[in-house]
Each structure stands twice: as C-alpha cells, then as structure tokens.
N, C-alpha and C. Protein backbone atom coordinates (compact mmCIF):
# COMPACT_ATOMS: atom_id res chain seq x y z
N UNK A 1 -27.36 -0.31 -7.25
CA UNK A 1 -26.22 0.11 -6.48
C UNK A 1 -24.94 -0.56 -6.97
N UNK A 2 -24.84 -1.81 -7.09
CA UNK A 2 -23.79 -2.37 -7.61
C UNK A 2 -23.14 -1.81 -8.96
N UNK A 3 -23.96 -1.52 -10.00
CA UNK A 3 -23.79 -0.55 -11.56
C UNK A 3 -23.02 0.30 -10.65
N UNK A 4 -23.39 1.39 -9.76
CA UNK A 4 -22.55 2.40 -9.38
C UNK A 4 -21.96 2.18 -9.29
N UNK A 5 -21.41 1.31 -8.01
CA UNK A 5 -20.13 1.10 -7.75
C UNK A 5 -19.18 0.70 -8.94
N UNK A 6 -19.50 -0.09 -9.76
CA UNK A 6 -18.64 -0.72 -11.09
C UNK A 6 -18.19 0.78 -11.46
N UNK A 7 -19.21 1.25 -12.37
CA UNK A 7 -18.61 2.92 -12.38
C UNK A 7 -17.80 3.69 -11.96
N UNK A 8 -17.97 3.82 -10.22
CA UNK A 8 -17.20 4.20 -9.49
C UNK A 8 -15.57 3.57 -9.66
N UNK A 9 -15.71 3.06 -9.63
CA UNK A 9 -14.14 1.83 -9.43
C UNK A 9 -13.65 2.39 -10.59
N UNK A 10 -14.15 2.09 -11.93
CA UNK A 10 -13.46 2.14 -13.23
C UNK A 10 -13.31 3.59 -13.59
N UNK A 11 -13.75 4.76 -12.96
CA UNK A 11 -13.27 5.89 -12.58
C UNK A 11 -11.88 6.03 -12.57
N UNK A 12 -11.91 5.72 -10.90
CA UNK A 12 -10.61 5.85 -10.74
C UNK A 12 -9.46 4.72 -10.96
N UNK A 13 -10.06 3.18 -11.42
CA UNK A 13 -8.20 3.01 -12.18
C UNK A 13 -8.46 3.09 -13.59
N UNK A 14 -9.20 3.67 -14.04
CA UNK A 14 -8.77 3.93 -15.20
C UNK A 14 -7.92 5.45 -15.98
N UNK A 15 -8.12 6.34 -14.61
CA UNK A 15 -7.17 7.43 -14.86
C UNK A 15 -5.92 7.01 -14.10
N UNK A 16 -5.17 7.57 -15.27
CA UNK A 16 -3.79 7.39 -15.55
C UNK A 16 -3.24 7.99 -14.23
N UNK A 17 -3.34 8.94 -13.41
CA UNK A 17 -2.90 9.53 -12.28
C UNK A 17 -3.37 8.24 -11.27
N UNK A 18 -4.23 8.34 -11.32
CA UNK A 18 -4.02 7.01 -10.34
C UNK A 18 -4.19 5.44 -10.25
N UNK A 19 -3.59 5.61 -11.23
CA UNK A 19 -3.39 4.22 -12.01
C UNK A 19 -2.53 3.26 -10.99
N UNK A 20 -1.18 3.99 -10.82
CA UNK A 20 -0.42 2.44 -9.79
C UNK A 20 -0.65 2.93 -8.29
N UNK A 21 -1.39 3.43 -8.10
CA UNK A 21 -1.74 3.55 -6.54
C UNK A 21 -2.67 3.14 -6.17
N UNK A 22 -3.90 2.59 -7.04
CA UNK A 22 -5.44 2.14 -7.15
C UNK A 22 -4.31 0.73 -7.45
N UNK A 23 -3.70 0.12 -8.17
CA UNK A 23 -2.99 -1.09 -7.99
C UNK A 23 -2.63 -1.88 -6.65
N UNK A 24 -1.67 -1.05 -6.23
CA UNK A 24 -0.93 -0.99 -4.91
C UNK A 24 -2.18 -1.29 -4.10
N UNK A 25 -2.88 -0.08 -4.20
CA UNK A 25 -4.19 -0.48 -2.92
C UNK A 25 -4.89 -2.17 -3.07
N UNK A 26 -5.35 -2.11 -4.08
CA UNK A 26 -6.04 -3.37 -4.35
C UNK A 26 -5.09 -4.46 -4.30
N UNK A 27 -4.02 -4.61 -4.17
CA UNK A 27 -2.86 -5.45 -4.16
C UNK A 27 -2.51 -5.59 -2.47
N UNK A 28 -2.68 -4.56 -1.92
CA UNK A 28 -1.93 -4.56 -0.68
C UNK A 28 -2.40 -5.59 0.47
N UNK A 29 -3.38 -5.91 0.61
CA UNK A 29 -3.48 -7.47 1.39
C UNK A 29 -3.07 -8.42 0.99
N UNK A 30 -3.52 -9.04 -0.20
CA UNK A 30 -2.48 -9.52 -0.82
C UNK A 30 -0.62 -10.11 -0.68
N UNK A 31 -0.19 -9.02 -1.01
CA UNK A 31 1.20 -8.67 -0.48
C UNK A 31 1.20 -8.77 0.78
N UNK A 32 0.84 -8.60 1.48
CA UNK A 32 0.81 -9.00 3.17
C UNK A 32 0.76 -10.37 3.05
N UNK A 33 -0.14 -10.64 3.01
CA UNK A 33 -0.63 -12.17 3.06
C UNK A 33 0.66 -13.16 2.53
N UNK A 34 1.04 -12.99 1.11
CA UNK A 34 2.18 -13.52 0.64
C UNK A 34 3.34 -13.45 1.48
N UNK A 35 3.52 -12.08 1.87
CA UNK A 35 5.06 -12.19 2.76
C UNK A 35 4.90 -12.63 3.91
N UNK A 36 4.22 -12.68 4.81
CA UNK A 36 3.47 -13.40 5.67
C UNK A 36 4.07 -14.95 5.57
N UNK A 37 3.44 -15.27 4.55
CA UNK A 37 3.66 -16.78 4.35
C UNK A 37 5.18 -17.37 3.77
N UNK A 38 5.58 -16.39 3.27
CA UNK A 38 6.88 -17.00 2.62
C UNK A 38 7.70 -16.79 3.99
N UNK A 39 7.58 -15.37 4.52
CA UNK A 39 8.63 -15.47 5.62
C UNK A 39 8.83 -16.55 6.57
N UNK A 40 7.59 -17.04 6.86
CA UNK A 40 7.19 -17.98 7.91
C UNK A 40 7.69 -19.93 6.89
N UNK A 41 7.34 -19.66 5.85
CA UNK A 41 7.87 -20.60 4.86
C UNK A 41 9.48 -21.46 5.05
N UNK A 42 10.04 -19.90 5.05
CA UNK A 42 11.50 -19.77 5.10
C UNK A 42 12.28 -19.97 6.63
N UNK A 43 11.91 -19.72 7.20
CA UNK A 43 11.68 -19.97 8.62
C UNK A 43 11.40 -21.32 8.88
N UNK A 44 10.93 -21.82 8.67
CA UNK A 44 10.43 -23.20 8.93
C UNK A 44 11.38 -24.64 7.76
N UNK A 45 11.70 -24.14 6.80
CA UNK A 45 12.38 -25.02 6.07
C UNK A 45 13.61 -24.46 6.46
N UNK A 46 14.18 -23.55 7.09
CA UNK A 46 15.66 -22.92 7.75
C UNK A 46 15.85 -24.15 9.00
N UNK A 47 14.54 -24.04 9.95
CA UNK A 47 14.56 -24.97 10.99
C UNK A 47 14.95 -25.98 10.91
N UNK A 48 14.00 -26.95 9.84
CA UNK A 48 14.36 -28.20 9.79
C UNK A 48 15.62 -28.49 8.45
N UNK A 49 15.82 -27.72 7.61
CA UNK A 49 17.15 -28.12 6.91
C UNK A 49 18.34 -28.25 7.66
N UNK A 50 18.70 -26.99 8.71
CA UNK A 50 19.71 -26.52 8.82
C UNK A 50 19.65 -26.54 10.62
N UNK A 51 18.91 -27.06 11.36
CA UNK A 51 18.02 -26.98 12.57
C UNK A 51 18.40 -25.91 13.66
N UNK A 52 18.36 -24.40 12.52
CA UNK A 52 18.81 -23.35 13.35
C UNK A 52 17.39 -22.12 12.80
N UNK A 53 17.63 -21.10 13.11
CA UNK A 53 16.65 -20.36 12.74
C UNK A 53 17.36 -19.31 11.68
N UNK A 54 16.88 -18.27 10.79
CA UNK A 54 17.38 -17.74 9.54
C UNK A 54 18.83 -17.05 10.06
N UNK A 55 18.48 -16.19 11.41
CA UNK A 55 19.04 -14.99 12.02
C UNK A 55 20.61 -16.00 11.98
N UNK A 56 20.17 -16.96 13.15
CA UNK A 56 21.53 -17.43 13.29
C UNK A 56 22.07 -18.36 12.53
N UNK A 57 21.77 -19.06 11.39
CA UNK A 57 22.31 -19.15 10.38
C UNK A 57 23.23 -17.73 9.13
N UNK A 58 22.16 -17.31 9.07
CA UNK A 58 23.09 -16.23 8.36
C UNK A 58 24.33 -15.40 9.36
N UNK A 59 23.58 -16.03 10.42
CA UNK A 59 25.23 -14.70 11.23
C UNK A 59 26.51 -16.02 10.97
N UNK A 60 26.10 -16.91 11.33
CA UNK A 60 26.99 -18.22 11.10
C UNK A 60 27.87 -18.00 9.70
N UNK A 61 27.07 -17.64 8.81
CA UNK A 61 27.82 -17.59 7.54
C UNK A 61 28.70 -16.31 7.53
N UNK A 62 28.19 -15.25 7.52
CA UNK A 62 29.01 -14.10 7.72
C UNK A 62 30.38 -14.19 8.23
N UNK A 63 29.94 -14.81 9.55
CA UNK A 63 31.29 -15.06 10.67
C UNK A 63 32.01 -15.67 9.87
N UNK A 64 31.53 -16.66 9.35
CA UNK A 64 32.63 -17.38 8.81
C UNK A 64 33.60 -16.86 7.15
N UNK A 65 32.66 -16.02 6.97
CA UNK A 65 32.81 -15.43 5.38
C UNK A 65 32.84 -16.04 4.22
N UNK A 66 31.68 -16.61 4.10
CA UNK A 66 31.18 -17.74 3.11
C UNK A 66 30.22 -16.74 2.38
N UNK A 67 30.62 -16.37 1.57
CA UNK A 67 29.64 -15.88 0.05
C UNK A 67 28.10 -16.07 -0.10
N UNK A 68 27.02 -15.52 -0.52
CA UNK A 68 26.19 -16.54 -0.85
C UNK A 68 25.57 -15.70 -1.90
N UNK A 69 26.51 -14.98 -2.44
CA UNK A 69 25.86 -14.12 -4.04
C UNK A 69 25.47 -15.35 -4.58
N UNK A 70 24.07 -15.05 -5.41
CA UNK A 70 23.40 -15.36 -6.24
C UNK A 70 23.14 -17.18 -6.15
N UNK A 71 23.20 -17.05 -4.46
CA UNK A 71 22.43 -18.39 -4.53
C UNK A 71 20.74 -18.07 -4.13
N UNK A 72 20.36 -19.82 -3.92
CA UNK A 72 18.62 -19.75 -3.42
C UNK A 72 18.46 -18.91 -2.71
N UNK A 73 19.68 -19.23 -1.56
CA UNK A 73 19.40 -18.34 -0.25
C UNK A 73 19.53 -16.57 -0.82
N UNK A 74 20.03 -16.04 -0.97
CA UNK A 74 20.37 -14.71 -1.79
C UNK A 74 18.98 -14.30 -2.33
N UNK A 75 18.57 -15.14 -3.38
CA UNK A 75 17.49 -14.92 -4.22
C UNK A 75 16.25 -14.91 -3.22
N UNK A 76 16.35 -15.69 -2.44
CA UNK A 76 14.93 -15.57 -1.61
C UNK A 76 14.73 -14.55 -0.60
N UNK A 77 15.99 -14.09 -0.10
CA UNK A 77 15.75 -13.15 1.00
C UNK A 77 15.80 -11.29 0.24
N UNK A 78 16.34 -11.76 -0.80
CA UNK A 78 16.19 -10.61 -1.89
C UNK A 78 14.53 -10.32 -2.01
N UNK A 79 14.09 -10.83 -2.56
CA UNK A 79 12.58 -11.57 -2.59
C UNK A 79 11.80 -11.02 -1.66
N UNK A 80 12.37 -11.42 -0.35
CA UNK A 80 11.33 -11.05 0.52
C UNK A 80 11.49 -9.62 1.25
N UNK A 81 13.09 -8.84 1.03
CA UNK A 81 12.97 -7.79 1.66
C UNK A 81 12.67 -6.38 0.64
N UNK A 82 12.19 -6.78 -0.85
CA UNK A 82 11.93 -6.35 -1.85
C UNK A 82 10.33 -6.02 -1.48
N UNK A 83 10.04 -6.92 -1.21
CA UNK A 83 8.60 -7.15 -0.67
C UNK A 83 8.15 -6.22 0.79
N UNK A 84 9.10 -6.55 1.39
CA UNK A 84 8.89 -5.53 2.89
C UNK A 84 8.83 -4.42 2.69
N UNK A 85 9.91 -3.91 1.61
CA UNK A 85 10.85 -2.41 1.21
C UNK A 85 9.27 -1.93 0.49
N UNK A 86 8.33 -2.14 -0.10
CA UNK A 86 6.89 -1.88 -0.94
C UNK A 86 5.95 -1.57 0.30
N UNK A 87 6.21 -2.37 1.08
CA UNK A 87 5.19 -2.39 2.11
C UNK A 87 5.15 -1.05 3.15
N UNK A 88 6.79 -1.04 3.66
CA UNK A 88 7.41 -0.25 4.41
C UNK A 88 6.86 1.63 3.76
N UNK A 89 6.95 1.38 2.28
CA UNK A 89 6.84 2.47 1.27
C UNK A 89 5.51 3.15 1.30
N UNK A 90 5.03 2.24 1.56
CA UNK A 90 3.06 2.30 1.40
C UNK A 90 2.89 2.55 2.79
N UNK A 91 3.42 1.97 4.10
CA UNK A 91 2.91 2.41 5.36
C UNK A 91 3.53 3.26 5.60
N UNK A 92 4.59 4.05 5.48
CA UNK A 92 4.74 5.14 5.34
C UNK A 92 4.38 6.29 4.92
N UNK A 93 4.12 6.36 3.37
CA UNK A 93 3.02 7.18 2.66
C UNK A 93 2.25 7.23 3.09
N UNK A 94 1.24 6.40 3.84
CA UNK A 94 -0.34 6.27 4.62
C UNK A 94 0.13 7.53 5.81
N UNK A 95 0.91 7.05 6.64
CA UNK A 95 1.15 7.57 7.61
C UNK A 95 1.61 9.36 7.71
N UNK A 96 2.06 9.66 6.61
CA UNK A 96 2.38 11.08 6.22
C UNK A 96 1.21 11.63 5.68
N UNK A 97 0.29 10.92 5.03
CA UNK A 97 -0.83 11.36 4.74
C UNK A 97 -1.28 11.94 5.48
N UNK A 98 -1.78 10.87 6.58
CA UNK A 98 -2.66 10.67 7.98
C UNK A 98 -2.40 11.92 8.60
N UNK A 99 -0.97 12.02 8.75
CA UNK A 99 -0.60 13.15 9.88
C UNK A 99 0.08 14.51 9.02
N UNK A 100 -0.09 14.66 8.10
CA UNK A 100 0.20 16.23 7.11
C UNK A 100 -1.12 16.50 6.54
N UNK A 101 -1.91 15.53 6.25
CA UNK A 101 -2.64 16.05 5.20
C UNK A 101 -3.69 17.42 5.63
N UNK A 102 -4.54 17.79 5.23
CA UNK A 102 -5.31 18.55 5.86
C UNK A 102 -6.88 17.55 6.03
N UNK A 103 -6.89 16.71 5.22
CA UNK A 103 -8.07 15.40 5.21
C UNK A 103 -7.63 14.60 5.75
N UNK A 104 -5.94 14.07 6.02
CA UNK A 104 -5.92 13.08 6.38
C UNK A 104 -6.11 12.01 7.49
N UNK A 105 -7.00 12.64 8.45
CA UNK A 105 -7.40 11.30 9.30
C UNK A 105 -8.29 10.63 9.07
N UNK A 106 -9.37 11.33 8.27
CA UNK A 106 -10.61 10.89 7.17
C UNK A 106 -10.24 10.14 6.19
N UNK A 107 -8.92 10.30 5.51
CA UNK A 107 -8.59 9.86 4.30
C UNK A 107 -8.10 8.14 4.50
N UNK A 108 -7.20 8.58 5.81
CA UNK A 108 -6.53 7.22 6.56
C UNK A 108 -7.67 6.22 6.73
N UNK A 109 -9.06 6.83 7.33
CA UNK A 109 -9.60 5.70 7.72
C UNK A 109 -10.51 4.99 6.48
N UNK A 110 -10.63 5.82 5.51
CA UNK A 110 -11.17 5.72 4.27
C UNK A 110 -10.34 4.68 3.52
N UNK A 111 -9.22 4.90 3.62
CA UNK A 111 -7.88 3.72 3.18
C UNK A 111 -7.90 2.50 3.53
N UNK A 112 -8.10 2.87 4.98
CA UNK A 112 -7.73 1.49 5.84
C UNK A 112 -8.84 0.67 5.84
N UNK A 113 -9.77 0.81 5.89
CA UNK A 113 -11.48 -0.20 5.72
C UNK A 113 -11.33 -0.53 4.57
N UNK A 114 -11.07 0.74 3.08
CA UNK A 114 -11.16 -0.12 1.75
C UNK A 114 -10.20 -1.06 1.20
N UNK A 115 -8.93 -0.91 1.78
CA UNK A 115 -7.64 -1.76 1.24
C UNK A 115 -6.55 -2.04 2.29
N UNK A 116 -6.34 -1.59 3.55
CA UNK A 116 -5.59 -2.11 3.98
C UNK A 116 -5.82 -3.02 5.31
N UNK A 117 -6.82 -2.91 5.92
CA UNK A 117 -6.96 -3.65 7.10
C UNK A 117 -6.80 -5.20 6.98
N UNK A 118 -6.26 -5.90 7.67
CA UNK A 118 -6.15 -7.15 7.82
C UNK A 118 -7.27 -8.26 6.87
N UNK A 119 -8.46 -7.56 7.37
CA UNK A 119 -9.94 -8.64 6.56
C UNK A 119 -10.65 -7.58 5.72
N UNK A 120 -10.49 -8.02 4.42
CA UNK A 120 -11.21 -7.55 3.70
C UNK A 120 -12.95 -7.55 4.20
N UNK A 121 -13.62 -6.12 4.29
CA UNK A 121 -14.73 -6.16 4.54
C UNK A 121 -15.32 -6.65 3.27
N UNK A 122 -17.07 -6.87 3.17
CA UNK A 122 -17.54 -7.38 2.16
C UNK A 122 -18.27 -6.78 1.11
N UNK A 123 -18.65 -5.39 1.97
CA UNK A 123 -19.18 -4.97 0.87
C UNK A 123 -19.54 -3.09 1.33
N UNK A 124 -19.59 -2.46 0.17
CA UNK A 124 -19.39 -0.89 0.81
C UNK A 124 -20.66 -0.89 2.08
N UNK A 125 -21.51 -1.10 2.13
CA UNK A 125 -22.05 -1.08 3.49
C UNK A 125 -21.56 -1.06 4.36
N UNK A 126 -20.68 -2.20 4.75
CA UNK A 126 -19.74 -2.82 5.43
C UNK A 126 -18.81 -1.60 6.29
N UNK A 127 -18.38 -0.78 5.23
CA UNK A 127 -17.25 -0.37 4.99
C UNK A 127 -17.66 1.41 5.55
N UNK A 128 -19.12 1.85 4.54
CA UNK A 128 -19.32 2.98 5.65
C UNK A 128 -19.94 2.97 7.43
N UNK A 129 -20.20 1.68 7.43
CA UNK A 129 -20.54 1.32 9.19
C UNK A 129 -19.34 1.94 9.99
N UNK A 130 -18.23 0.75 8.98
CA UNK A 130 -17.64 0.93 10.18
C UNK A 130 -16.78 2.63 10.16
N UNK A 131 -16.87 3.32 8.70
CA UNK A 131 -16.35 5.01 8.87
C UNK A 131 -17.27 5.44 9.69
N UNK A 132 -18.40 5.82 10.15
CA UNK A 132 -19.21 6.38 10.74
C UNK A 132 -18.77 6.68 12.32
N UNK A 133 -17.91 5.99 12.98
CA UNK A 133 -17.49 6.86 14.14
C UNK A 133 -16.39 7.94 13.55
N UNK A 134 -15.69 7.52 12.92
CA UNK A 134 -14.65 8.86 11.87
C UNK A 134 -15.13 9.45 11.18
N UNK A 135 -15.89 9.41 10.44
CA UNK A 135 -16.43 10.54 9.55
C UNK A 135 -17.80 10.47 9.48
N UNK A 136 -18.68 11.57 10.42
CA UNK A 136 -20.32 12.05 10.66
C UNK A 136 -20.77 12.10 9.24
N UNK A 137 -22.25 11.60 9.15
CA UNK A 137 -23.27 11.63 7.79
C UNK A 137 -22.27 10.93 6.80
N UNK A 138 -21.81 10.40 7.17
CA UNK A 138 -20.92 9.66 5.37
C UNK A 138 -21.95 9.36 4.96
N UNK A 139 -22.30 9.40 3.17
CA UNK A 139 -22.78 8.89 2.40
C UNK A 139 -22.44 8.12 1.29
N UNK A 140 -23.17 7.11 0.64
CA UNK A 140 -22.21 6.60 -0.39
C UNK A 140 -21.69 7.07 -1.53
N UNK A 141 -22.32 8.59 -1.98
CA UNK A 141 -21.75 9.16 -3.14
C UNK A 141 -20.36 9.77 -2.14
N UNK A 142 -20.67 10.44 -0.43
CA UNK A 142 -19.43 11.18 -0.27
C UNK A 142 -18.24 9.72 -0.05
N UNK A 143 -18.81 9.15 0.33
CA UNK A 143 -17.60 7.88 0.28
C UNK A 143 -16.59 8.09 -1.07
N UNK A 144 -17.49 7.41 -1.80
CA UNK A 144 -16.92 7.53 -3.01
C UNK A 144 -15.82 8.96 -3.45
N UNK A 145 -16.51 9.43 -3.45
CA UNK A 145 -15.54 11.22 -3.72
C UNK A 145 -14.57 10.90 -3.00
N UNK A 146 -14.94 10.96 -1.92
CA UNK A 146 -13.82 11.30 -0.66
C UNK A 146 -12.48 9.36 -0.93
N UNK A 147 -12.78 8.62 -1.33
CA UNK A 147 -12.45 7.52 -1.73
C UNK A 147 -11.64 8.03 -2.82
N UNK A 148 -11.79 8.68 -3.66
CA UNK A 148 -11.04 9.42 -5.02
C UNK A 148 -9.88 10.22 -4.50
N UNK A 149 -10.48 11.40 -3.72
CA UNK A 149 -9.74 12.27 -3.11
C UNK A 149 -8.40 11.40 -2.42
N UNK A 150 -8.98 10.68 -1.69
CA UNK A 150 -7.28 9.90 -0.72
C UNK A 150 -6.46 9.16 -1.74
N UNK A 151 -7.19 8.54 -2.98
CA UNK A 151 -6.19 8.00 -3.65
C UNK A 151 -5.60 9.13 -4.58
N UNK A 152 -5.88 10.00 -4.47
CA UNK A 152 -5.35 11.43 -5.04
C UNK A 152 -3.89 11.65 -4.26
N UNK A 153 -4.59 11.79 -3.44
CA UNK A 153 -3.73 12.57 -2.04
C UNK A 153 -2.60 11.36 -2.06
N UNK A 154 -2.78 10.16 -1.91
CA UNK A 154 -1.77 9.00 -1.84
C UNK A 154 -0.75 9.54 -2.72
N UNK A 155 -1.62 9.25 -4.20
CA UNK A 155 -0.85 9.09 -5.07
C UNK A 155 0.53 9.97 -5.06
N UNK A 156 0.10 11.16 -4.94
CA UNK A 156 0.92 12.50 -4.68
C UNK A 156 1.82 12.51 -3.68
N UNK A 157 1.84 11.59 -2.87
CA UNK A 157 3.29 11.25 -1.60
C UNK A 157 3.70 10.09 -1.94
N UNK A 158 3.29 9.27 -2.70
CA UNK A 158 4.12 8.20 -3.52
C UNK A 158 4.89 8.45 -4.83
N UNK A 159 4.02 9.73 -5.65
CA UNK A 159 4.55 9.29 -7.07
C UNK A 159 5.41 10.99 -7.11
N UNK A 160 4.47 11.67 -6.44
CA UNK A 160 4.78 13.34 -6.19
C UNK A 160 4.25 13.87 -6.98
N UNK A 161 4.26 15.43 -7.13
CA UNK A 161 2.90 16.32 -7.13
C UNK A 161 3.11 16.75 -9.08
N UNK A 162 2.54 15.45 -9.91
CA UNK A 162 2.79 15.55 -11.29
C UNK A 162 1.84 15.71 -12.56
N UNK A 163 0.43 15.90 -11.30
CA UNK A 163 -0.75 15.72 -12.08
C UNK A 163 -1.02 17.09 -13.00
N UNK A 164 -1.55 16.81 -13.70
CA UNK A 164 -1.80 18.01 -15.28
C UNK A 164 -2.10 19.34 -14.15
N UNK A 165 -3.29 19.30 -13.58
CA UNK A 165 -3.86 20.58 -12.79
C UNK A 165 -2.68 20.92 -11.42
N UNK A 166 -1.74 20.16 -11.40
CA UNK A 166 -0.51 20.80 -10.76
C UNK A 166 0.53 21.90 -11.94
N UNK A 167 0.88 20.61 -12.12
CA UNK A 167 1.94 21.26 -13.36
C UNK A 167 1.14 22.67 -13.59
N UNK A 168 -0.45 23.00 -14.30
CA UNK A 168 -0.60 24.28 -14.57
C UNK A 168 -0.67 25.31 -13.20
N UNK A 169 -0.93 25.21 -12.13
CA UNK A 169 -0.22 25.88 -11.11
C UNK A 169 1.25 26.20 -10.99
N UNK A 170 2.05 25.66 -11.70
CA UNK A 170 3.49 25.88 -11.02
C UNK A 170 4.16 26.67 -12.24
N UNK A 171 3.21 26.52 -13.45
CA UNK A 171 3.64 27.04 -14.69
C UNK A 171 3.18 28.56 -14.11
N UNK A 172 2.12 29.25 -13.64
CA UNK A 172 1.58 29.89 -13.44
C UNK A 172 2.52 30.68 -12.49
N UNK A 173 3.52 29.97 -11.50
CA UNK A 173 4.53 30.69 -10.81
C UNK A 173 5.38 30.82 -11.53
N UNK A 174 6.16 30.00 -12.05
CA UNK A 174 7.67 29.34 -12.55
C UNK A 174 7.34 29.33 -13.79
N UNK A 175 7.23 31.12 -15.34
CA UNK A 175 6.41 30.17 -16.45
C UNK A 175 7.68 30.12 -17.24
N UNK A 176 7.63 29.36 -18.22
CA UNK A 176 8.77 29.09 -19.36
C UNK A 176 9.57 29.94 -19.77
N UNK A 177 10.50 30.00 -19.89
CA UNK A 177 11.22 30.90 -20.72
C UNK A 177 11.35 30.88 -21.90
C-alpha cells in the first residue's frame, strides 16, 4: 500500500498542471503555522519594546506622520500580510470550489483532511475514516482519483482554465484564424 501511495503522490506533482497547487497544498499548514507564530512573535516583542500593542503603535505613528518606508518595522509587516494575502487566496479558492463546483462539497472535504485542517492526520486510513460521513463507499483508489480531480478543480480557480484538454475545447469554439 505504501508503493501506491508513493505513485499516487508523484502522479500528481509531477504534472506540470498541477504542479504549484500540489505545492501550496502541501505547504499550507505550514504557512499557517509560521504566520501564526510570527504574528504572535511581533506582538509580543511590540509589547515589551514599545509597551503598547502593534494596532496602537502604528496608529501612534501615522498620527504623528513619521515614515517607516523600508524599515524592520515595514519589512516585517510586509512579510506577514504577504503571507495572509496567500492564505486569504487559497481560502477563498477552497471556498468557490466548495460552493460552484458541481463536486465541490466532496472535493472540499477531500482538501480539508488531506492538507488543510489544523492537524495533520497520519495516514490515508486516517483520512478516509474521517471522509466517510461525506462521501458513502470511499475507497482508496476513489480517494485517490477523486484527490486528483480537486487538485484539478483547485488548480483551475487559482491558476484558471489553461490546461492542454481545455485550450482544445475552446479552439474547437473560437478556432484560429
């Protein structure tokens, strides 16, 4: 079972279509976790440097009209809302999925057990337990498929609809001149 799965995986990031969305996914706790910590980081060395909190420090500065291009402070909150702005991007996309797709409440929960929930589960077992009130008879080959399919479907509300077997549909309406 494990061989499969290896297989499985290197499937899909190794095609180029879903190459930075199989990233993103596998990244996305991660990225939580990090901004998580820096925000709270920043927050806490705001406290005791400056013994105010970020909000009212920065309104402090504003008011007063004190600059702070291309300082620490600048660079770090750059940093972190760079970080939110990815996040914001991705829970959004999930969420348009979820609620346009014609799969997508299957797809959502297929998402959310393999890459986005808070605790990484441990292992696909794990993972079709807990689909089984959302999606009846799952199996581990339909996992898998259906695991392909959403990062399909993702990809296509993140990157938009650019894959080879599109393009020859649209040629097929719209053909060259």
């Amino acid at each position: 079972m494990k061989k499969k799965q290896i297989i499985e995986e290197l499937d899909v990031s190794e095609n180029p279509s879903y190459h930075d969305t199989w990233r993103l996914l596998k990244k996305y706790r991660d990225v939580v976790w990090s901004l998580e910590i820096s925000v709270q980081q920043a927050r806490s060395s705001f406290q005791i440097e400056y013994g105010s909190s970020i909000e009212d420090f920065l309104d402090s500065i504003y008011l007063a009209g004190t600059d702070l291009s291309g300082s620490d402070i600048e660079n770090h909150a750059k940093s972190i809302e760079r970080s939110h702005k990815m996040l914001r991007l991705m829970e959004t996309a999930v969420e348009l999925l979820r609620n346009k797709h014609k799969n997508g409440e299957s797809f959502y929960w297929i998402l959310y057990y393999a890459f986005l929930s808070p605790q990484q589960l441990r292992n696909v077992e794990e993972i079709i337990e807990k689909l089984r009130p959302h999606i009846r008879d799952i199996s581990y080959r339909t996992y898998y498929r259906r695991r392909q399919d959403a990062i399909e479907a993702l990809s296509s509300v993140l990157w938009g609809y650019t894959a080879k077997d599109c393009l020859e549909v649209l040629k097929r309406f719209v053909p060259d001149e």
